[in-house]
Protein backbone atom coordinates (compact mmCIF):
# COMPACT_ATOMS: atom_id res chain seq x y z
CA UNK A 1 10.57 -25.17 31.10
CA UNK A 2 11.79 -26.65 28.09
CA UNK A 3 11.77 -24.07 24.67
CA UNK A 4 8.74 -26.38 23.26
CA UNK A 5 6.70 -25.60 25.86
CA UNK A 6 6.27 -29.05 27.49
CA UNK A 7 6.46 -29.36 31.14
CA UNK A 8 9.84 -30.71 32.44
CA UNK A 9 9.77 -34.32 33.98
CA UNK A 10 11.56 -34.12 37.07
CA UNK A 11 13.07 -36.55 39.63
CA UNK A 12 10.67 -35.24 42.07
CA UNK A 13 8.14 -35.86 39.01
CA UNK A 14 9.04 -39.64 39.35
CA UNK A 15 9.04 -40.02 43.07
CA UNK A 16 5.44 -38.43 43.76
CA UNK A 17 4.10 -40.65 40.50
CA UNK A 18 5.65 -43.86 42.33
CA UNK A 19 3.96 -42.89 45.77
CA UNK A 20 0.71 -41.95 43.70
CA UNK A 21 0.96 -45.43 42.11
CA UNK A 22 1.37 -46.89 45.63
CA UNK A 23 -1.06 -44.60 47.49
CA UNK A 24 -3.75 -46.08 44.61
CA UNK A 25 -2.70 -49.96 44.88
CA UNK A 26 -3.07 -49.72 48.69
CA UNK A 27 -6.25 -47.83 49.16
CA UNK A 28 -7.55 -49.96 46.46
CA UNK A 29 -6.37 -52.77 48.44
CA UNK A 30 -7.21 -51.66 52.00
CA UNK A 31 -10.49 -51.09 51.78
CA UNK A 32 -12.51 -53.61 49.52
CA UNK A 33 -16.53 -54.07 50.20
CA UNK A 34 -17.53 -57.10 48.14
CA UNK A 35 -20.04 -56.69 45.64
CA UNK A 36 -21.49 -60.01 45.50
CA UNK A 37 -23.56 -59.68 41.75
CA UNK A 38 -20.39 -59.02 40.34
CA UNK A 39 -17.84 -60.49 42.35
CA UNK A 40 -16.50 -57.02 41.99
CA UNK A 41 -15.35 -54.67 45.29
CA UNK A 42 -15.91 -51.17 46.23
CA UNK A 43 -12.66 -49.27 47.17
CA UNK A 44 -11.03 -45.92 47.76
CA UNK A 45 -8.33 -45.89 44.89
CA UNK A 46 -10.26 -43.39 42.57
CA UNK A 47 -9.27 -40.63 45.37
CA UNK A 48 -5.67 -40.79 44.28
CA UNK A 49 -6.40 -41.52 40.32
CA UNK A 50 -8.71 -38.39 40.45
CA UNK A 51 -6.12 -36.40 42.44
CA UNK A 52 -3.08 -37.43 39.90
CA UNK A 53 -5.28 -36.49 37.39
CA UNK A 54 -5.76 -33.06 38.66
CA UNK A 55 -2.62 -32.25 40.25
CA UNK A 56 0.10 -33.45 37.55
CA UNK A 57 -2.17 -33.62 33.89
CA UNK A 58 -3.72 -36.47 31.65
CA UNK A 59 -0.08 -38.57 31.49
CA UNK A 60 0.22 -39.21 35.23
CA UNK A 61 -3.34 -39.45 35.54
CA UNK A 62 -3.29 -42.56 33.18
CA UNK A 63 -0.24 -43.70 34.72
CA UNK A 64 -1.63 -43.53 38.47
CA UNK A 65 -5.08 -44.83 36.71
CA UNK A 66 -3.59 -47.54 35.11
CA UNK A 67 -1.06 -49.45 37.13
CA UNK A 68 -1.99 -48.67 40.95
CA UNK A 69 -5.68 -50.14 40.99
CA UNK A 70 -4.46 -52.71 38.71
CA UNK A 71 -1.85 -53.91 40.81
CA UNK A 72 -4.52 -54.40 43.50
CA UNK A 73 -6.49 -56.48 41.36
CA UNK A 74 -3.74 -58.67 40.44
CA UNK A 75 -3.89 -59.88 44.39
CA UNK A 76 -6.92 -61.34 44.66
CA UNK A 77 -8.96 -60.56 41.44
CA UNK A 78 -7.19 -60.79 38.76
CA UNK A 79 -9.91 -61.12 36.09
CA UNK A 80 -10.44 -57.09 36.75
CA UNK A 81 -7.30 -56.63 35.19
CA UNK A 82 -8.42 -55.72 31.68
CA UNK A 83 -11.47 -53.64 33.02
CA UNK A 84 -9.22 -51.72 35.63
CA UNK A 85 -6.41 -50.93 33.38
CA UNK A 86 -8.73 -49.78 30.56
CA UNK A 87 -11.19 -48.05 32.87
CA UNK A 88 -9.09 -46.47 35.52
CA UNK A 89 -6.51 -45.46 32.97
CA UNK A 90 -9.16 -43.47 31.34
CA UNK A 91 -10.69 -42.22 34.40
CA UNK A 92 -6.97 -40.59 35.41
CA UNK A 93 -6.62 -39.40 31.71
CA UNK A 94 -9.77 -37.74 31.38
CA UNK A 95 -9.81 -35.96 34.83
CA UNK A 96 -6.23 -34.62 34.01
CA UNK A 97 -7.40 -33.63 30.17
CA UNK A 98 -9.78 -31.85 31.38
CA UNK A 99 -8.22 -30.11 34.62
CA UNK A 100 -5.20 -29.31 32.37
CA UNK A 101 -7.75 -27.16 29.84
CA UNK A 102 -8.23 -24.22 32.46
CA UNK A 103 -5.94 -21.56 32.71
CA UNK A 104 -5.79 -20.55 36.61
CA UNK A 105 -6.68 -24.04 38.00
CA UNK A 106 -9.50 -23.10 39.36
CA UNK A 107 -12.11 -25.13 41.36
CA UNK A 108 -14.62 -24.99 39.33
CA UNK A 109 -13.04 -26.70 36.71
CA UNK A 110 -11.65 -29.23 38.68
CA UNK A 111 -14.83 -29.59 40.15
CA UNK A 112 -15.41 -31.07 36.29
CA UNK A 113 -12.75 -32.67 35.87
CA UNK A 114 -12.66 -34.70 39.38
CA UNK A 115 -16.63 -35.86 38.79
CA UNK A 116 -15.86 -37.12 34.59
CA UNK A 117 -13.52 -39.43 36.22
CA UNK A 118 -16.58 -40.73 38.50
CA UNK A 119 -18.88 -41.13 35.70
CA UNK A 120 -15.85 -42.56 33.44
CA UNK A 121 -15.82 -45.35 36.23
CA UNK A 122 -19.04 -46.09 36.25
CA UNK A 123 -19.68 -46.34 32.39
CA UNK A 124 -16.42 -48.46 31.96
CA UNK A 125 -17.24 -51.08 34.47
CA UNK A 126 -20.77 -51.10 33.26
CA UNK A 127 -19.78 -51.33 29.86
CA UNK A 128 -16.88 -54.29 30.65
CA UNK A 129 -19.65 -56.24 32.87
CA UNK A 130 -22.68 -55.61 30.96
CA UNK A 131 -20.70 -56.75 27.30
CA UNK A 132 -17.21 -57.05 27.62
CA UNK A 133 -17.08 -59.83 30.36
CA UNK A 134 -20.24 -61.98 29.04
CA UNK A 135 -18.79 -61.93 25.44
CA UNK A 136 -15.20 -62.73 26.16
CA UNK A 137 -16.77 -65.07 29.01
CA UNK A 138 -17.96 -67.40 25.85
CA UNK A 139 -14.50 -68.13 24.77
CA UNK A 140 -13.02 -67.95 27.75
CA UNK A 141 -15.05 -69.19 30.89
CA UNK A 142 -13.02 -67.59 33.61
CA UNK A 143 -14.68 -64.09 32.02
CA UNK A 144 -18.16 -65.48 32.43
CA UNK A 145 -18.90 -63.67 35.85
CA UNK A 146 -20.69 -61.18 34.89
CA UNK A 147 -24.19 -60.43 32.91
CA UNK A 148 -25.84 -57.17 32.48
CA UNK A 149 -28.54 -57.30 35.31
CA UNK A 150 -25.20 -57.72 38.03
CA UNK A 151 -23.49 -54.37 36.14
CA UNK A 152 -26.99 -52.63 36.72
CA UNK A 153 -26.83 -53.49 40.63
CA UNK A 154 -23.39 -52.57 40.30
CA UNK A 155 -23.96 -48.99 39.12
CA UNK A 156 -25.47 -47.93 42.86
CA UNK A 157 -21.72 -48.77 44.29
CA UNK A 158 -19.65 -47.58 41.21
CA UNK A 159 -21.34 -44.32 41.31
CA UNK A 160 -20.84 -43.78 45.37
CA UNK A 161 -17.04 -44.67 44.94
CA UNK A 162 -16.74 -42.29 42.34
CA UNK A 163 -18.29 -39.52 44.34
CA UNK A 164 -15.94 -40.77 47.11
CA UNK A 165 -13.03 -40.43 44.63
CA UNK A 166 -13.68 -37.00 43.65
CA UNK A 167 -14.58 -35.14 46.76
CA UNK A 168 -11.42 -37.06 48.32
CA UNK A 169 -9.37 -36.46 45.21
CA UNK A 170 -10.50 -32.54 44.94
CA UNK A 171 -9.59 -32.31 48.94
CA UNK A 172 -6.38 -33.50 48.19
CA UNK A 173 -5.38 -31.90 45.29
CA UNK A 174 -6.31 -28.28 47.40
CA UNK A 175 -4.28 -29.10 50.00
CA UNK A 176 -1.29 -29.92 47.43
CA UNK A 177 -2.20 -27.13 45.10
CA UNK A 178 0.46 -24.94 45.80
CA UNK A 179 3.16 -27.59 45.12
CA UNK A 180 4.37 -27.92 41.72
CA UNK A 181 7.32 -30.80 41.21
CA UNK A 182 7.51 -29.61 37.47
CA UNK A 183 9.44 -26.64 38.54
């Protein structure tokens, strides 16, 4: 460990944040169930944003949150972009904030940690379809796809995939608990 008591970034580091970027693109990818009001999709991407998050800290988290989902949504639905960056970014940065803040890594915490990101995903799509989208859709009309009654019948589907994220990404991260690339 370096003498200023961050954590090193190793090689390994790098690899499994690749793979974790990867892992999040395809499941994101894989798996989409249309959401018609929105044009939006369910998916299974949160599981590894949540478990990046919890496994390597807030930095990877946003890494993992940012760039793998948004990848996906750059084949095929590339309007998401702004809303996935921003949204999944945070989603990976919070769950890693707040899974970093407990001293033994315990469960329960994680437990915490692993269902903010859910409700990080649902407020920040809400929030980009219910305002963000219709606003920015005035200026420019490939944004207008969205209105706040469609991000209300989206909330049902953003609030299953983020339970879906965190039980996945807490299962994962307790299977990989007990490997640390840091060291």
């Amino acid at each position: 460990m370096a003498t200023d008591n961050r954590k090193k970034w190793t090689f390994a580091t790098t690899g499994i944040v690749g793979a974790l970027i990867v892992l999040a693109a395809i499941a994101t990818m894989v798996i989409r169930v249309p959401i018609p009001a929105t044009t939006g999709y369910f998916n299974i991407g949160d599981v590894f944003v949540i478990l990046a998050g919890l496994w390597l800290g807030p930095l990877v988290g946003a890494i993992v949150g940012s760039i793998g989902p948004t990848i996906a949504d750059a084949i095929g639905f590339p309007v998401f972009i702004p809303a996935t960056l921003i949204t999944k970014g945070m989603e990976g940065f919070i769950v890693g904030l707040i899974a970093s803040g407990a001293k033994t890594g315990g469960i329960k915490i994680k437990t915490v940690a692993a269902f903010a990101g859910a409700i990080t995903i649902i407020v920040g799509y809400f929030v980009f379809e219910a305002y963000i989208y219709p606003a920015v859709g005035k200026i420019i009309p490939a944004f207008a796809i969205t209105d706040i009654g469609a991000a209300i019948v989206e909330i049902l589907p953003n609030s299953i995939q983020g339970i879906v994220g965190a039980v996945g990404g807490l299962a994962l991260w307790k299977a990989l608990a007990g490997y640390n690339p840091k060291k």
